[in-house]
Protein backbone atom coordinates (compact mmCIF):
# COMPACT_ATOMS: atom_id res chain seq x y z
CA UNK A 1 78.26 86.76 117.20
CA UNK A 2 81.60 88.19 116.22
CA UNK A 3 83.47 87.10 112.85
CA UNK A 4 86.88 87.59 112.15
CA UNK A 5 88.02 87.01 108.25
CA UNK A 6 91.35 86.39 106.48
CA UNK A 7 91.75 85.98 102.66
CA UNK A 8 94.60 84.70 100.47
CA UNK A 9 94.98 83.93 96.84
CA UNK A 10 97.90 82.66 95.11
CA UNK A 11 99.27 82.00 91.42
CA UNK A 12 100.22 78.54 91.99
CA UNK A 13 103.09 77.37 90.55
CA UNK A 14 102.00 76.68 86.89
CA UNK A 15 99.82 79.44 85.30
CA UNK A 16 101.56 82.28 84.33
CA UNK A 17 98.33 84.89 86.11
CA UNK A 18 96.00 84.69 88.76
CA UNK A 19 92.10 84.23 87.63
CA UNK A 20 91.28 83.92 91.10
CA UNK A 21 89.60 87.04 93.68
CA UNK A 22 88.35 87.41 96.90
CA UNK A 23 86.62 90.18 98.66
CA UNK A 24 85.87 90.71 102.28
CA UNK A 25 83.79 93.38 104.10
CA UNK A 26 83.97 93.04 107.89
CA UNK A 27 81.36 95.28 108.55
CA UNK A 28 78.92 93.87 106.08
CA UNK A 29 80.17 90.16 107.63
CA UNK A 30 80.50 89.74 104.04
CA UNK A 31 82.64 86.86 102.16
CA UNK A 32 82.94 85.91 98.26
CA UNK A 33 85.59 83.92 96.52
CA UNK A 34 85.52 83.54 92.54
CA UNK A 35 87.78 81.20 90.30
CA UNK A 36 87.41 82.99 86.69
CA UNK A 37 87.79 81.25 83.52
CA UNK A 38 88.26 82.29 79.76
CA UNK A 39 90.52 83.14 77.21
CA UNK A 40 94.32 85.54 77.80
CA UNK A 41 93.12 87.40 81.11
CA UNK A 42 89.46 87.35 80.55
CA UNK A 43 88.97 84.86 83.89
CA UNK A 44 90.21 86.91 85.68
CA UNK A 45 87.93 90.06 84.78
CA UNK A 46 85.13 88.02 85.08
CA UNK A 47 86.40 86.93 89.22
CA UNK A 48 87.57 90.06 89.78
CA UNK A 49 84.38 91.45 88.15
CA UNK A 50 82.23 89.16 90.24
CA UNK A 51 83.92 89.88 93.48
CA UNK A 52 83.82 93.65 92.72
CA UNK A 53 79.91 94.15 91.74
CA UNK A 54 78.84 91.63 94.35
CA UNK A 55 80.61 93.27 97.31
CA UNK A 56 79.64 97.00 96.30
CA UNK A 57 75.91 96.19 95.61
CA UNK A 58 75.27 94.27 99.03
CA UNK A 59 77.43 97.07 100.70
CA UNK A 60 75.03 99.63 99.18
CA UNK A 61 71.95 97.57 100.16
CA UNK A 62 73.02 97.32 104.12
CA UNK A 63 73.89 101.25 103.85
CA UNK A 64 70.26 101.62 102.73
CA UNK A 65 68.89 99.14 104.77
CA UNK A 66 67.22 101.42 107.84
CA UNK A 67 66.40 98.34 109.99
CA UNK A 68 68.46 95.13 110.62
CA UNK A 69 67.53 93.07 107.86
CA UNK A 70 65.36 89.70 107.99
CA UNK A 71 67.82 86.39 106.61
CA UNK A 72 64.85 86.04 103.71
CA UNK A 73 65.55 89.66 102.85
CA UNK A 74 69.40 89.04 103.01
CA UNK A 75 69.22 85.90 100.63
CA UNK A 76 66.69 88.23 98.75
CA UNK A 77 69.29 91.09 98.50
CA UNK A 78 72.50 88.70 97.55
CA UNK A 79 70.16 86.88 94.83
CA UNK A 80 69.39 90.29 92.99
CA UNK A 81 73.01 91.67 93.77
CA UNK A 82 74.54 87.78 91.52
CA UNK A 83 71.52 88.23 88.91
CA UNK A 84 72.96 91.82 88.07
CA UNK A 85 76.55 90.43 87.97
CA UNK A 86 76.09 87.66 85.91
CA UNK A 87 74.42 89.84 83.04
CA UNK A 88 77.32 92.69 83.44
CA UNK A 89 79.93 89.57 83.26
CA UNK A 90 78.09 88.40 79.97
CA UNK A 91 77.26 91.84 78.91
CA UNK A 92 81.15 92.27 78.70
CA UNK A 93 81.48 89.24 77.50
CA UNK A 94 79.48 89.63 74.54
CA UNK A 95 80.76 93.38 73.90
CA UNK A 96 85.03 92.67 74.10
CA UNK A 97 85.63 89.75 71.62
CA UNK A 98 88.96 89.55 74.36
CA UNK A 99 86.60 88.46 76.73
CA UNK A 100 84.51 86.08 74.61
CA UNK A 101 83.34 82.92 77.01
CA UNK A 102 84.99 84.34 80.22
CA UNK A 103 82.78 83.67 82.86
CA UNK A 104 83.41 82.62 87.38
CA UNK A 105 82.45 80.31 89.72
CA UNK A 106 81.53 82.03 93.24
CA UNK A 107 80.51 81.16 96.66
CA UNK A 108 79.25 84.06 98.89
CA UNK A 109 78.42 84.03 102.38
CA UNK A 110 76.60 86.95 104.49
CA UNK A 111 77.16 86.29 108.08
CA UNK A 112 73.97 87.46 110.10
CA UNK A 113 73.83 87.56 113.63
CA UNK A 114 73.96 83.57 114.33
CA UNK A 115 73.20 82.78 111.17
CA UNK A 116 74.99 82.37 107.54
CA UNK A 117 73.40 82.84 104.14
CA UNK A 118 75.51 80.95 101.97
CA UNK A 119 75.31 81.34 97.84
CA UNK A 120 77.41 79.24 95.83
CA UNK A 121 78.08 78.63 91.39
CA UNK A 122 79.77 76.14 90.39
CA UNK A 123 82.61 74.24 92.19
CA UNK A 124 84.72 76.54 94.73
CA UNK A 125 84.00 75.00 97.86
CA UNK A 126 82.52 76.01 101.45
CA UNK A 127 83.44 74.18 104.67
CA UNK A 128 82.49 74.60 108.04
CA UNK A 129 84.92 73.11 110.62
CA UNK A 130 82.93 72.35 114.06
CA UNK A 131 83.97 70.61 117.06
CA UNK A 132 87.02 68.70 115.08
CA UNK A 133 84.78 67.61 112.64
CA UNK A 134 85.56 69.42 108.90
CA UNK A 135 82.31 69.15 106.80
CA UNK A 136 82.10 70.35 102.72
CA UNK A 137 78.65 72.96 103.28
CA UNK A 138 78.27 73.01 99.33
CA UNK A 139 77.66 70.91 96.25
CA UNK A 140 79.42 71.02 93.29
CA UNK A 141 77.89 71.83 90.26
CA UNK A 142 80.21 69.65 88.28
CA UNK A 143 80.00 66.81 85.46
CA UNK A 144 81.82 64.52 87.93
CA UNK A 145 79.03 65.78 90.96
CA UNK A 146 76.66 64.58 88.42
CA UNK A 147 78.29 61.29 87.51
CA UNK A 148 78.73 60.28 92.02
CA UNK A 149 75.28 61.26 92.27
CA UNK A 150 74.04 58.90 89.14
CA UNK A 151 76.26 56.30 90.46
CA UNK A 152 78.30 55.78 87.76
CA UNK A 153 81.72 56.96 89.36
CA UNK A 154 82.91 56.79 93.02
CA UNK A 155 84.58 59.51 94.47
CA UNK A 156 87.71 57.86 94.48
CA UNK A 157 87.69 57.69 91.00
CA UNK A 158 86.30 61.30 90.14
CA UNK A 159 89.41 62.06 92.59
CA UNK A 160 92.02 60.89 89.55
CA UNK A 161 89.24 61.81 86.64
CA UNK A 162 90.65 64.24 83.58
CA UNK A 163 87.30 65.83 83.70
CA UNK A 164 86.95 67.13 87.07
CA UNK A 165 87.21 70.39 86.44
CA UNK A 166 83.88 70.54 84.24
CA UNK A 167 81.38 72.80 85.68
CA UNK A 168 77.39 72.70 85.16
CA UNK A 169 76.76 75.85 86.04
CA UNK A 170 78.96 79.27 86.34
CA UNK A 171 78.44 83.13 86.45
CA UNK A 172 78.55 85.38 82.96
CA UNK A 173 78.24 82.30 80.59
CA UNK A 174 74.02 82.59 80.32
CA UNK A 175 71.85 85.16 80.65
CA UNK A 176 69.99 83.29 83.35
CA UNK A 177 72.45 81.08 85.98
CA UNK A 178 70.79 79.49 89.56
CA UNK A 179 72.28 80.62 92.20
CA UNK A 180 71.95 78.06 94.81
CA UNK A 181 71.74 79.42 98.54
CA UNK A 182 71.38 77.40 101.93
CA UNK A 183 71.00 78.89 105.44
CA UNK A 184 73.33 77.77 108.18
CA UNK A 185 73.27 78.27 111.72
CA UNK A 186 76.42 79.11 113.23
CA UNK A 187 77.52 78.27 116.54
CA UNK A 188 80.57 79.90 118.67
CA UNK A 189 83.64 78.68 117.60
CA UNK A 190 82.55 77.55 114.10
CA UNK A 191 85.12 78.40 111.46
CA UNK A 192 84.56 78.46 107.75
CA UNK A 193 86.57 77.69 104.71
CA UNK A 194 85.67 79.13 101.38
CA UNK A 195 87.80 77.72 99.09
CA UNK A 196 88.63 77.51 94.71
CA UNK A 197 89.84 73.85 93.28
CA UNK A 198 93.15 75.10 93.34
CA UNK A 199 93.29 73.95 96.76
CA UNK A 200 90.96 71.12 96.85
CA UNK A 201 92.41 69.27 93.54
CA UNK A 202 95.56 69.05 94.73
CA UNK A 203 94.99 68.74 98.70
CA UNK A 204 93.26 65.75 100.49
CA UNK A 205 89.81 66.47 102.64
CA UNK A 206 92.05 64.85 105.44
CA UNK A 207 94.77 67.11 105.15
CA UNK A 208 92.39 70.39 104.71
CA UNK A 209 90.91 69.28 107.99
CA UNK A 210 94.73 68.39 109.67
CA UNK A 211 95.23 72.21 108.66
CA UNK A 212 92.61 74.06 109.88
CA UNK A 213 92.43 72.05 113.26
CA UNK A 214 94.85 73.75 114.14
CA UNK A 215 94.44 76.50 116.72
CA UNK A 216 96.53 78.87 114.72
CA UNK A 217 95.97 82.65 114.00
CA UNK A 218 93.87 82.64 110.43
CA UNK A 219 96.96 84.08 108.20
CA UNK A 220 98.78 81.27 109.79
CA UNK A 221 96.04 78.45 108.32
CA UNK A 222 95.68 80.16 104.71
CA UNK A 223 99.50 80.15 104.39
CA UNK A 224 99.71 76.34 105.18
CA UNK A 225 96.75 75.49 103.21
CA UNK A 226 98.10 77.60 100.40
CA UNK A 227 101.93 76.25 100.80
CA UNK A 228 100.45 72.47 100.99
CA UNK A 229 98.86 73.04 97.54
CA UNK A 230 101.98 74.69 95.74
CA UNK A 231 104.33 71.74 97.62
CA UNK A 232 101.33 68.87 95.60
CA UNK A 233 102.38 70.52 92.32
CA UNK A 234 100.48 73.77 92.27
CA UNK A 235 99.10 73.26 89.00
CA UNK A 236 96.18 75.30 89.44
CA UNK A 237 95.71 79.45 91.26
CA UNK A 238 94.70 78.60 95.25
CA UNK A 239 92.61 80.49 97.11
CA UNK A 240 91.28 80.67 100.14
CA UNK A 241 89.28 82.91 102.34
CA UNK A 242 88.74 82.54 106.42
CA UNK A 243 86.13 83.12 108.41
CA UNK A 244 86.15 82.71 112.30
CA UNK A 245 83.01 82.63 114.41
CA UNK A 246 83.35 83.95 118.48
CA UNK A 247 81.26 85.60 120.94
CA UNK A 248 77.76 85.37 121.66
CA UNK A 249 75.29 85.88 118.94
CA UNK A 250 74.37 89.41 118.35
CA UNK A 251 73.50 92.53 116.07
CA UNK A 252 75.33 92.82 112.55
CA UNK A 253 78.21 95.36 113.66
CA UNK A 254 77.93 97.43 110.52
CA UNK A 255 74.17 98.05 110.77
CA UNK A 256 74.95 99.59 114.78
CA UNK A 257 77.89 101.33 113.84
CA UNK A 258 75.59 103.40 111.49
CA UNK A 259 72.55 103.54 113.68
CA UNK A 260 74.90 104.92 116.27
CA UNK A 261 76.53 107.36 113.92
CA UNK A 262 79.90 106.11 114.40
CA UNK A 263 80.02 104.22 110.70
């Protein structure tokens, strides 16, 4: 399987800086999004932290890796590699009074071969678009999640709530934080949204999936999705972050590259 990735992130058209990040690494079939919050700035060290430390330590791990890894030892790796952000994110926290409280939601996803380990904190968003249909892959850890699962709101009315942007859970606020990871497989043709609320506050599910139906080059999709958020009111930084499955499934392209000497 071959993946091609595109990330964008934007300011929006109401906060004066961007607490959003995204990282790629093609040859790692790597992915991670973060939407930081926190006092002046400090959400957007603790993203841009997050995003950083992740990427470098699972980078590191493949380089060291001498065999093509197993998906348990993958989702084994990318545990250890949030664990060891979340306490430098709180260690910093704790040690710059500027950064007091900061902390990130993330989702991750290591492509492997066919399949996708896919980690996620909080409420940025993973979809997987497949055959037409557009499907959300992850579930928010939110106060309103909590309240549709409980029954006590519909989503309809956690759509127009004041308090949907409550998370349960985030990175750098605790010294422990659950990481919750599912394995997808992925089939040809299969592409994949990562996304923060920036885009999904102020942007229909039905339009998303009008969007990314499209059979449009990836910078193409993340401009409209991005445009379509700032043209609802843009109240909040949009991000979002591309990743298109082809090809028949195969080796990790960063673990031959090396094997063959040519990394």
């Amino acid at each position: 399987m071959t993946y091609e990735f595109f990330a964008q992130t934007d300011r929006g058209r109401v906060r004066s800086n961007n607490e959003d990040a995204v990282a790629v690494d093609r040859d790692a079939q790597l992915a991670i999004l973060a939407d930081g919050m926190g006092g002046y700035n400090a959400g957007e060290v603790a993203s841009g932290m997050a995003t950083t430390f992740i990427r470098t330590e699972m980078v590191r791990w493949l380089n060291e890796s001498r065999t093509e890894p197993t998906a348990t030892e993958l989702r084994q790796a990318l545990e250890n590699c949030v664990d060891n952000a979340n306490h430098a994110i709180l260690g910093a926290a704790l040690s710059n009074p500027q950064y007091s409280g900061m902390g990130t939601t993330l989702v991750v996803g290591a492509f492997l071969g066919s399949r996708l380990i896919l980690g996620h904190i909080g409420d940025s968003r993973c979809y997987r678009l497949r055959e037409g249909v557009l499907q959300q892959i992850t579930r928010d850890h939110s106060w309103l999640q909590e309240q549709i699962d409980a029954g006590l709101l519909t989503p309809e009315e956690a759509a127009v709530s004041a308090n949907r942007n409550l998370v349960t859970r985030a990175l750098g606020v605790e010294p422990e934080v659950q990481l919750e990871v599912n394995e997808f497989e992925v089939l040809p043709q299969d592409l994949f949204l990562m996304c923060s609320d920036g885009l999904t506050d102020m942007v229909a599910d039905d339009d998303i999936a009008d969007m990314v139906r499209r059979a449009a080059p990836l910078e193409e999709t993340a401009a409209h999705l991005i445009d379509a958020a700032n043209a609802y009111g843009g109240r909040d930084n949009v991000s979002v972050l591309l990743v298109q499955a082809s090809g028949m499934p195969g080796k990790r392209r960063g673990l031959m590259s090396r094997l063959l000497g040519q990394a």
